[in-house]
Protein backbone atom coordinates (compact mmCIF):
# COMPACT_ATOMS: atom_id res chain seq x y z
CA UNK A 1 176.61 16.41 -89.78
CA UNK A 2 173.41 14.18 -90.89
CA UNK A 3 170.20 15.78 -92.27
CA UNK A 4 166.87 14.13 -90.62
CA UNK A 5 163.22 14.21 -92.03
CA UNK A 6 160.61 14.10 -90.10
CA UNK A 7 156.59 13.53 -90.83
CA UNK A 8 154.63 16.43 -89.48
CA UNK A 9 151.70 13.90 -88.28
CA UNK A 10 154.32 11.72 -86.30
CA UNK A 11 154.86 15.46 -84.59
CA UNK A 12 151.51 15.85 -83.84
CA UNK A 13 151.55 12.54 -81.69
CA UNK A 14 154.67 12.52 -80.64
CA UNK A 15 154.87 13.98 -76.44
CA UNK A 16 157.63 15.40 -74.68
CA UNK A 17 158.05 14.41 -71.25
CA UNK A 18 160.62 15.81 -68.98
CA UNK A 19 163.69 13.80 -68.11
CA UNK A 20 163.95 11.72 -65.42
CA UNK A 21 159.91 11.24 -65.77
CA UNK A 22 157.64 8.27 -66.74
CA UNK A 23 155.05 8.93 -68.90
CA UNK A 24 150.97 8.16 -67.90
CA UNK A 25 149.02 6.17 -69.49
CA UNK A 26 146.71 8.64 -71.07
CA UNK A 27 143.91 6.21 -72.98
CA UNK A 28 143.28 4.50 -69.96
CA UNK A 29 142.09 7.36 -67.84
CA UNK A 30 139.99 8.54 -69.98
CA UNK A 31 137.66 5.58 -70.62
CA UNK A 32 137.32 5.30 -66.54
CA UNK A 33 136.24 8.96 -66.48
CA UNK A 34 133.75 8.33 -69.33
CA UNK A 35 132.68 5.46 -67.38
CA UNK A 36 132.05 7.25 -64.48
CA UNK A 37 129.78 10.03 -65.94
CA UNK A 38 127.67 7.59 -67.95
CA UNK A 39 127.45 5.62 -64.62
CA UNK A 40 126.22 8.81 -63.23
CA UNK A 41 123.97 10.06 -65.46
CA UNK A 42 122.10 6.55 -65.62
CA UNK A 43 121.69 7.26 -61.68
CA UNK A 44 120.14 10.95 -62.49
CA UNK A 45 117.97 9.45 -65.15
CA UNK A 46 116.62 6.80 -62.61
CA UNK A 47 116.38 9.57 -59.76
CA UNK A 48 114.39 12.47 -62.79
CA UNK A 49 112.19 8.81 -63.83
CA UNK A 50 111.00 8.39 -60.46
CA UNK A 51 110.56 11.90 -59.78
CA UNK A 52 108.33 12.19 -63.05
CA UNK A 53 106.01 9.02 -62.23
CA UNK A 54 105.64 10.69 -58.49
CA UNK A 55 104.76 14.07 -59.75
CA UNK A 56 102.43 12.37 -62.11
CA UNK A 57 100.70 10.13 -59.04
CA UNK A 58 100.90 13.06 -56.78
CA UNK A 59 99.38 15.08 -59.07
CA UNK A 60 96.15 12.60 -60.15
CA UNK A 61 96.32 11.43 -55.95
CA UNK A 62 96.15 15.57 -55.24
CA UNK A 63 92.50 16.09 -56.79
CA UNK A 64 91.12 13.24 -55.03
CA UNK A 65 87.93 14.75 -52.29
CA UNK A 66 85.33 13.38 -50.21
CA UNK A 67 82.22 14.52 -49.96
CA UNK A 68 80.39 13.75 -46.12
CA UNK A 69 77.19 12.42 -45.96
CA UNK A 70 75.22 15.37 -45.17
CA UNK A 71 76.60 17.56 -47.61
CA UNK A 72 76.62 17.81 -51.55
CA UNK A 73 79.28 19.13 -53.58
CA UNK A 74 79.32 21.09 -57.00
CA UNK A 75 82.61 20.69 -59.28
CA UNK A 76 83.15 23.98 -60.91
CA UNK A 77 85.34 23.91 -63.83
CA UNK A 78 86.46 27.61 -64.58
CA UNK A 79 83.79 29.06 -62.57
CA UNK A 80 81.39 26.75 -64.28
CA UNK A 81 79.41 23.56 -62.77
CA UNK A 82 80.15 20.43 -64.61
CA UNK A 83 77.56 18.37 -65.65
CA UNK A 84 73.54 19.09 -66.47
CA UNK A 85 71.03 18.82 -64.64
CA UNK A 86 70.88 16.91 -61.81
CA UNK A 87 74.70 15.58 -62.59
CA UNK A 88 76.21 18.56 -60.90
CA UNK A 89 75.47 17.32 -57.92
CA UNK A 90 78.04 15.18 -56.19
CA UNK A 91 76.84 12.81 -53.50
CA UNK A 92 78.78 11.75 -50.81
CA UNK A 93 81.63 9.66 -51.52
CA UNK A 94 85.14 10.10 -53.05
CA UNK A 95 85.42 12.22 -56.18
CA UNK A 96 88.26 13.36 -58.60
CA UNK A 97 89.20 16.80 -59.52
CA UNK A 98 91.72 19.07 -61.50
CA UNK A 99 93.61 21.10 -59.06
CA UNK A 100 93.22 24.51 -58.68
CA UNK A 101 92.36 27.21 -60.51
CA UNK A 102 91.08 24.24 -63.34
CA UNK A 103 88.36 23.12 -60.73
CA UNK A 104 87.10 24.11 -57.40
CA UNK A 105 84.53 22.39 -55.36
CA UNK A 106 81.81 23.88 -53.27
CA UNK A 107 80.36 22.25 -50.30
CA UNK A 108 76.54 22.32 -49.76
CA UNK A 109 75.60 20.87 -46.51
CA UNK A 110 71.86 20.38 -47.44
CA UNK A 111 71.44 17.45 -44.77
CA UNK A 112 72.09 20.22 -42.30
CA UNK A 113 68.96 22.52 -40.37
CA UNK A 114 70.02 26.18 -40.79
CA UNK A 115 68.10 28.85 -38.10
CA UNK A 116 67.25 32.28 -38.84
CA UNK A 117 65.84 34.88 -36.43
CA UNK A 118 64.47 38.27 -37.55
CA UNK A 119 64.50 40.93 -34.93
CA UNK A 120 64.08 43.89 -36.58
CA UNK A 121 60.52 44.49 -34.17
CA UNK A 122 62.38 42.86 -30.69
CA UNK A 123 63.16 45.49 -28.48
CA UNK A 124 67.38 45.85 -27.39
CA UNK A 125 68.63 43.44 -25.31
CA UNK A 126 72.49 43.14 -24.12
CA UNK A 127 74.02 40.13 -23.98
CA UNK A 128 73.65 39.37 -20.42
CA UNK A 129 69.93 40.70 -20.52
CA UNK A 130 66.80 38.40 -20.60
CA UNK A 131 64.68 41.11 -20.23
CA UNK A 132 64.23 44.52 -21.44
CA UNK A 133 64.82 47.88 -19.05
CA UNK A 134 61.35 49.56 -18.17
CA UNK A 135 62.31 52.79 -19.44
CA UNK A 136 59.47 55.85 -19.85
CA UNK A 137 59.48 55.51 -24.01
CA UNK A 138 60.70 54.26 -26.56
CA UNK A 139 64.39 53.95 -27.69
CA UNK A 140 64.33 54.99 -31.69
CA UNK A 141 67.49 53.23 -33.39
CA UNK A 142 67.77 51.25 -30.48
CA UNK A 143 64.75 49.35 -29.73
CA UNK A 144 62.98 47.47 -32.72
CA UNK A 145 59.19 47.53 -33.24
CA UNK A 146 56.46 47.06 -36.07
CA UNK A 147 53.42 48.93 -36.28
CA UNK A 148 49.87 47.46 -36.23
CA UNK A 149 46.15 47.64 -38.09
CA UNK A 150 44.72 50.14 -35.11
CA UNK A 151 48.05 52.24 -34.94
CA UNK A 152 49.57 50.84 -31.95
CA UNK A 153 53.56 49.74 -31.56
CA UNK A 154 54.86 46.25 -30.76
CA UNK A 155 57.47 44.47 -30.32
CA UNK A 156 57.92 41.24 -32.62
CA UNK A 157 60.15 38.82 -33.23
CA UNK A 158 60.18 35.39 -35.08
CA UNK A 159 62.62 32.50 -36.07
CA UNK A 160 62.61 29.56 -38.42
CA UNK A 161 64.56 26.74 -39.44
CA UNK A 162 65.12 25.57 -43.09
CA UNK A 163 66.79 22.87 -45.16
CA UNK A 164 68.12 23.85 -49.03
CA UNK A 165 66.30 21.79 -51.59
CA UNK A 166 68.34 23.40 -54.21
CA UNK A 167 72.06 24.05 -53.97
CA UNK A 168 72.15 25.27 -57.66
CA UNK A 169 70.03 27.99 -56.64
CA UNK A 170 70.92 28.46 -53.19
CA UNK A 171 74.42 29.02 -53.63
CA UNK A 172 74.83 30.48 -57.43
CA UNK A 173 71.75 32.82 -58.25
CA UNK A 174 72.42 34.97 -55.03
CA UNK A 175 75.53 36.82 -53.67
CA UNK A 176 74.45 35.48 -49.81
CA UNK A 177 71.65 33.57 -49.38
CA UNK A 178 71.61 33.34 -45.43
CA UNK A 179 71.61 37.84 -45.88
CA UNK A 180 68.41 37.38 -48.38
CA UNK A 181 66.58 34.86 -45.92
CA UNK A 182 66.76 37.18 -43.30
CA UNK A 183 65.25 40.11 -45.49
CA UNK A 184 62.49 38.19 -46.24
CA UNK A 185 61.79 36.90 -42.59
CA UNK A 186 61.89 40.82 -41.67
CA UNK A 187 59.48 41.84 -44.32
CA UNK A 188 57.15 38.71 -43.37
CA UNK A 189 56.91 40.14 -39.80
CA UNK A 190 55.91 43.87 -40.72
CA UNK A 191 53.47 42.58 -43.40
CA UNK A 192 52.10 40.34 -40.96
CA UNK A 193 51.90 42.92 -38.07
CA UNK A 194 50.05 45.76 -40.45
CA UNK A 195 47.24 43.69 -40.99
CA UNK A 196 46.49 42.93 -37.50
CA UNK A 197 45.43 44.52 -34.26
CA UNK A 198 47.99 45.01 -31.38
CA UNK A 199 45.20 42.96 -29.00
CA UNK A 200 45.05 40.16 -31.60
CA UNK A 201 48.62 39.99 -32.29
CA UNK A 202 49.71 39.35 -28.69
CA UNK A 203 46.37 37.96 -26.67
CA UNK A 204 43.48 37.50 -29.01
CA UNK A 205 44.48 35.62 -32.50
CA UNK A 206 48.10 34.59 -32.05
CA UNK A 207 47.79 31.47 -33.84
CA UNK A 208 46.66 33.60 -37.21
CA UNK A 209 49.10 36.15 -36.50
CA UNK A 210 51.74 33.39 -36.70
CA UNK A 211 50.53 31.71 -39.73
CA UNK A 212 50.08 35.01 -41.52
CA UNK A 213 53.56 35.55 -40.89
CA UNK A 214 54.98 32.06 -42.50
CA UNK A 215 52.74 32.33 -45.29
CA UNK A 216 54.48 35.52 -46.05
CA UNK A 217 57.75 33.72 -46.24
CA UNK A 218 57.04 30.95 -47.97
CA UNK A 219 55.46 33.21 -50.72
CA UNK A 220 58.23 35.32 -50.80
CA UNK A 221 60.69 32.83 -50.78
CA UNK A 222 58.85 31.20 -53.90
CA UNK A 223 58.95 34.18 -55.74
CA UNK A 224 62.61 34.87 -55.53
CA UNK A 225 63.43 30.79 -55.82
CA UNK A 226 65.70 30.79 -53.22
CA UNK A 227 66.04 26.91 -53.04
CA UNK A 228 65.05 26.53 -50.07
CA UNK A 229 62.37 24.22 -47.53
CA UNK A 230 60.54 26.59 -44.46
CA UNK A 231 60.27 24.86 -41.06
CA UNK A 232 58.13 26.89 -38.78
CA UNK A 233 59.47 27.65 -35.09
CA UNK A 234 58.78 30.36 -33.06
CA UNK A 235 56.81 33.99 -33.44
CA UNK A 236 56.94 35.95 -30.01
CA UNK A 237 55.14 39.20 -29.79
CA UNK A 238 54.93 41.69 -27.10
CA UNK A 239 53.82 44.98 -25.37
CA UNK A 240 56.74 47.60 -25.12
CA UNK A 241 57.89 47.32 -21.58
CA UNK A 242 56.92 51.22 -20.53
CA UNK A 243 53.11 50.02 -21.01
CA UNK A 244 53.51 46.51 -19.90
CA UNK A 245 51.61 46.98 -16.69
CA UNK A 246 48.69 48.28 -18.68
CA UNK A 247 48.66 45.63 -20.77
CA UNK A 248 48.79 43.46 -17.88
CA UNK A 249 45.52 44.98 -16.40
CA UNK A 250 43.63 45.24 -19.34
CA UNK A 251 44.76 41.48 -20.00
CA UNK A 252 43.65 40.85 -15.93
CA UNK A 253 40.32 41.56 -16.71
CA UNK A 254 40.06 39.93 -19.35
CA UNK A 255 40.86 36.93 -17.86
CA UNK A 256 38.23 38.00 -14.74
CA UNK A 257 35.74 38.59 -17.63
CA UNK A 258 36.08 35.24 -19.59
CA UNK A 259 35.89 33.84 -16.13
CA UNK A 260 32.32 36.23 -15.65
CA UNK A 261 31.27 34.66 -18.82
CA UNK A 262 32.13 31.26 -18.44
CA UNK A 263 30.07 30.97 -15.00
CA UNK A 264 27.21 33.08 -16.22
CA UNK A 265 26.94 30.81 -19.10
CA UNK A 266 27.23 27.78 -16.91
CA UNK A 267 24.53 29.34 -15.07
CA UNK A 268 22.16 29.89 -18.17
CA UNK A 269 23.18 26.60 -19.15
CA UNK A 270 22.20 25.14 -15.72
CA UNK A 271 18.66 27.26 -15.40
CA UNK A 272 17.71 26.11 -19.23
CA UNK A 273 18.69 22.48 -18.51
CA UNK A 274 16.35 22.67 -15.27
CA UNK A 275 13.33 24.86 -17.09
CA UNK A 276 13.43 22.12 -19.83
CA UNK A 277 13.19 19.38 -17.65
CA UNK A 278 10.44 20.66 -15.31
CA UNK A 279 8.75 21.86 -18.76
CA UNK A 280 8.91 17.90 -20.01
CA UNK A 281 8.00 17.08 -16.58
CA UNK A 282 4.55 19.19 -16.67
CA UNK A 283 4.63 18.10 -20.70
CA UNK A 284 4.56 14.46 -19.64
CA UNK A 285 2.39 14.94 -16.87
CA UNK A 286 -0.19 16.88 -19.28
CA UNK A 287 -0.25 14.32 -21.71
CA UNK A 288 -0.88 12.16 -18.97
CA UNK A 289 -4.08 13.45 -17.29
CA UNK A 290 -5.38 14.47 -20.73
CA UNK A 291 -5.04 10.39 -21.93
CA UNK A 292 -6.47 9.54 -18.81
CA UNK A 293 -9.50 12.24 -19.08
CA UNK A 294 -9.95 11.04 -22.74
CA UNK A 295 -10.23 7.61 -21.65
CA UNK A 296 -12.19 8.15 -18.33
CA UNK A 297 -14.65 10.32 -20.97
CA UNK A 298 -14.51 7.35 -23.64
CA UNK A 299 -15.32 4.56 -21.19
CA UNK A 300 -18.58 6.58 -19.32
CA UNK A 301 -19.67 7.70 -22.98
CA UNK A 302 -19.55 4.09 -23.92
CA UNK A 303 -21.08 2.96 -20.88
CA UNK A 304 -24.00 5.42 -21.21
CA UNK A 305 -24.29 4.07 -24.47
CA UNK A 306 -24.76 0.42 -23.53
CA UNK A 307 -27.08 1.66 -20.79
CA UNK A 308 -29.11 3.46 -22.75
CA UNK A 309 -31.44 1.11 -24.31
CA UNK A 310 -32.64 -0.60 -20.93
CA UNK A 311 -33.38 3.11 -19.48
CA UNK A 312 -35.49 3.14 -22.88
CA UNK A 313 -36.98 0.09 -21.96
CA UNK A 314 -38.27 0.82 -18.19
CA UNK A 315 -36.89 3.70 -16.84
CA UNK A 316 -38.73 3.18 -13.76
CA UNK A 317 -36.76 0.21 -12.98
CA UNK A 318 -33.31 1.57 -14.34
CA UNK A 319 -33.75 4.59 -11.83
CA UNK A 320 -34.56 1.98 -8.70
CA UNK A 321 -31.83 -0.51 -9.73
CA UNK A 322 -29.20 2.40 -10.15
CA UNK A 323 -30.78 3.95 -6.55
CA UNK A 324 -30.52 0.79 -5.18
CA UNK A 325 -26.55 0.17 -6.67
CA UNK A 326 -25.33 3.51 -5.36
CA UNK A 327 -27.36 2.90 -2.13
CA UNK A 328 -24.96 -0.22 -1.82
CA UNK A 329 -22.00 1.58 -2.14
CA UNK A 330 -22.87 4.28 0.07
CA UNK A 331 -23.81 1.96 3.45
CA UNK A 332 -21.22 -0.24 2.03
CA UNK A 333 -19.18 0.93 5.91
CA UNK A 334 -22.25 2.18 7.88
CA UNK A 335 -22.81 0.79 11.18
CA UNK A 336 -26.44 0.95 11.45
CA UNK A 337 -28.93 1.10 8.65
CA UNK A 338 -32.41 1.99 8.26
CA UNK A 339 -34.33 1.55 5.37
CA UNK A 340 -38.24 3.91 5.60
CA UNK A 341 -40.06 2.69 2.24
CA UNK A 342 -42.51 5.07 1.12
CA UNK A 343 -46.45 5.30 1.97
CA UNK A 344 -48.68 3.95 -0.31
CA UNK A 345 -50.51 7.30 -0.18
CA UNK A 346 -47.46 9.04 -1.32
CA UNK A 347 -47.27 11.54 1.44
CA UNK A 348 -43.88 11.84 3.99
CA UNK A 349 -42.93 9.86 6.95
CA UNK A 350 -41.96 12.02 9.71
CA UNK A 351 -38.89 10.76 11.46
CA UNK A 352 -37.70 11.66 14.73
CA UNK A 353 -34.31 11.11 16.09
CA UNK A 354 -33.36 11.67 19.44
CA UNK A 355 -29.68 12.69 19.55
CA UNK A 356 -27.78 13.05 23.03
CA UNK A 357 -24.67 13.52 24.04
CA UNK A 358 -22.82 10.38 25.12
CA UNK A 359 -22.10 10.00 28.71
CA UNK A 360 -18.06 11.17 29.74
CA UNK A 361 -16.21 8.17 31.07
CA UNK A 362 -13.48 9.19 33.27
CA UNK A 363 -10.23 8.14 32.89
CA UNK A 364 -8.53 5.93 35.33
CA UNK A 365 -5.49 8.27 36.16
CA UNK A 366 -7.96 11.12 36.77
CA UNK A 367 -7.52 12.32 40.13
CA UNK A 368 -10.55 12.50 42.71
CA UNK A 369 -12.08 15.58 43.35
């Protein structure tokens, strides 16, 4: 019987394999395994890389934005606007942003006409009515209307257009500007409608009635700053249907009287015209005869004139050569003449003229007694 020794760290690597079995070769198959995972986790690293630099593109690629021609757009960084002034405003193009909740954009399509229609005073229509039911009054909480200056009811209604000028304002300073707009256009039409008659605001003075009503708007829209630009379209005003065909007649005649007028003053205009010209006529005419009297007086004043000295001289022979001148003119066409000088005694001639009746000649188609 031997004694052995044995070292207790030769134990430690010393393995027991069964009998009858070859041992594996334990080194090797570990480095292959350690190969494999490194292998491995290179691949993940490469996968988590690419990953990273496309979360990081997506994520700069994901607050890209356009902003259309037409519109403007206002970058909000918590719930502020970035940017002073007129540098809050974005103009059409492509823009960056933090996503969401660190920005948010709001779209402002000022290149865009916006309409508005107050009918506050129009009476009810239904949707496939274009016009109102002839009913025997009027339909309170149903049917709209605005009073007038001489107490009378109307019906109103008016629309405009308008184009925001600034978006700050428009979209920031009130809760709904569109709701606010429409307020205003409501109040325009009953301050408007107050201050005139019911005959004016439908017939009579329309036009005024109109601008007093935009006027109104555009003052009240300064007031508030709304941001906005008015573009005037349409202000209709009416009877209410149950007194329509009164209106009509009373607007009949008025039309029959304007005609009246129009003819009696074409009249008065005609008659005038005429007495003016027949009153230059007789002017002219006057004038005339009086210049031709003034000059008929001037030339036998002057003519007496010249005449006068040689009827100074011998008026004896003056008086027979002006006797004997008008003598001339007066037997200028006389058939027979006869000239009786007078005696030298100075007494009269007595003449005697025999004066028959010349004998009848009877015509030649007279027939024969």
């Amino acid at each position: 019987m031997s004694n052995t020794t044995s070292d207790p760290g030769q134990d430690s690597l010393r393995t027991t394999t069964p009998a009858g079995s070859t041992p594996a070769p334990a080194p090797e198959m570990e480095d292959a395994g350690a190969q494999a995972l490194a292998e491995a986790l290179s691949s993940s690293f490469l996968v988590v890389k690419f990953l990273m630099v496309a979360l990081v593109v997506a994520f700069f690629a994901s607050g890209i934005f356009t902003v259309k021609p037409n519109q403007i757009a206002i970058k909000l960084r918590f719930g502020r606007p970035v940017g002073v002034g007129t540098d809050q405003l974005l103009k059409p193009g492509l823009h960056w942003k933090f996503p969401y909740p660190i920005d948010e954009i709001v779209y402002v399509p000022v290149g865009e006409s916006r309409t508005v229609t107050s009918t506050a005073g129009w009476y009810y229509l239904a949707s496939e009515q274009e016009e109102p039911e002839k009913l025997s009054s009027l339909r309170p909480g149903v049917d709209g209307y605005t009073l007038t200056d001489d107490g009378n009811i109307i019906h109103a209604k008016v629309s405009l257009s308008f184009r925001i000028t600034d978006p700050i304002s428009y979209e920031f300073r009130f809760a709904n500007a569109t709701n606010l707009l429409q307020h205003l256009l409501d109040n325009a039409l009953f301050y408007a409608s107050a201050r005139f008659s019911a005959d004016d605001a439908i017939y009579n003075n329309k036009l005024a009635f109109q601008e007093a009503v935009f006027d109104r708007v555009r003052n009240l829209v300064d007031q508030v700053g709304l941001g906005i630009a008015i573009e005037p379209r349409e202000v209709r005003t009416a009877p209410p249907p149950y007194v329509q065909d009164a209106f009509d007649d009373v607007l009949k005649a008025r039309q029959r009287g304007d005609i009246l007028i129009q003819e009696a003053e074409g009249y008065a205009r005609g008659a005038t015209n005429r007495a003016e010209g027949d009153a230059s006529v007789i002017v002219r005419d006057g004038l005339t005869r009086s210049n031709y009297l003034v000059q008929t007086v001037a030339a036998e004043a002057k003519s007496f004139n010249d005449l006068l000295p040689r009827y100074e001289s011998n008026r004896q022979l003056f008086k027979d050569r002006l006797l004997t001148d008008t003598m001339e003119r007066v037997l200028t066409n006389a058939q027979f003449k006869l000239f009786l000088p007078q005696r030298a005694d100075g007494k009269t001639r007595e003449l005697r003229l025999q004066l028959s009746k010349p004998a009848e000649v009877p015509a030649k188609d007279a027939p024969k007694k």
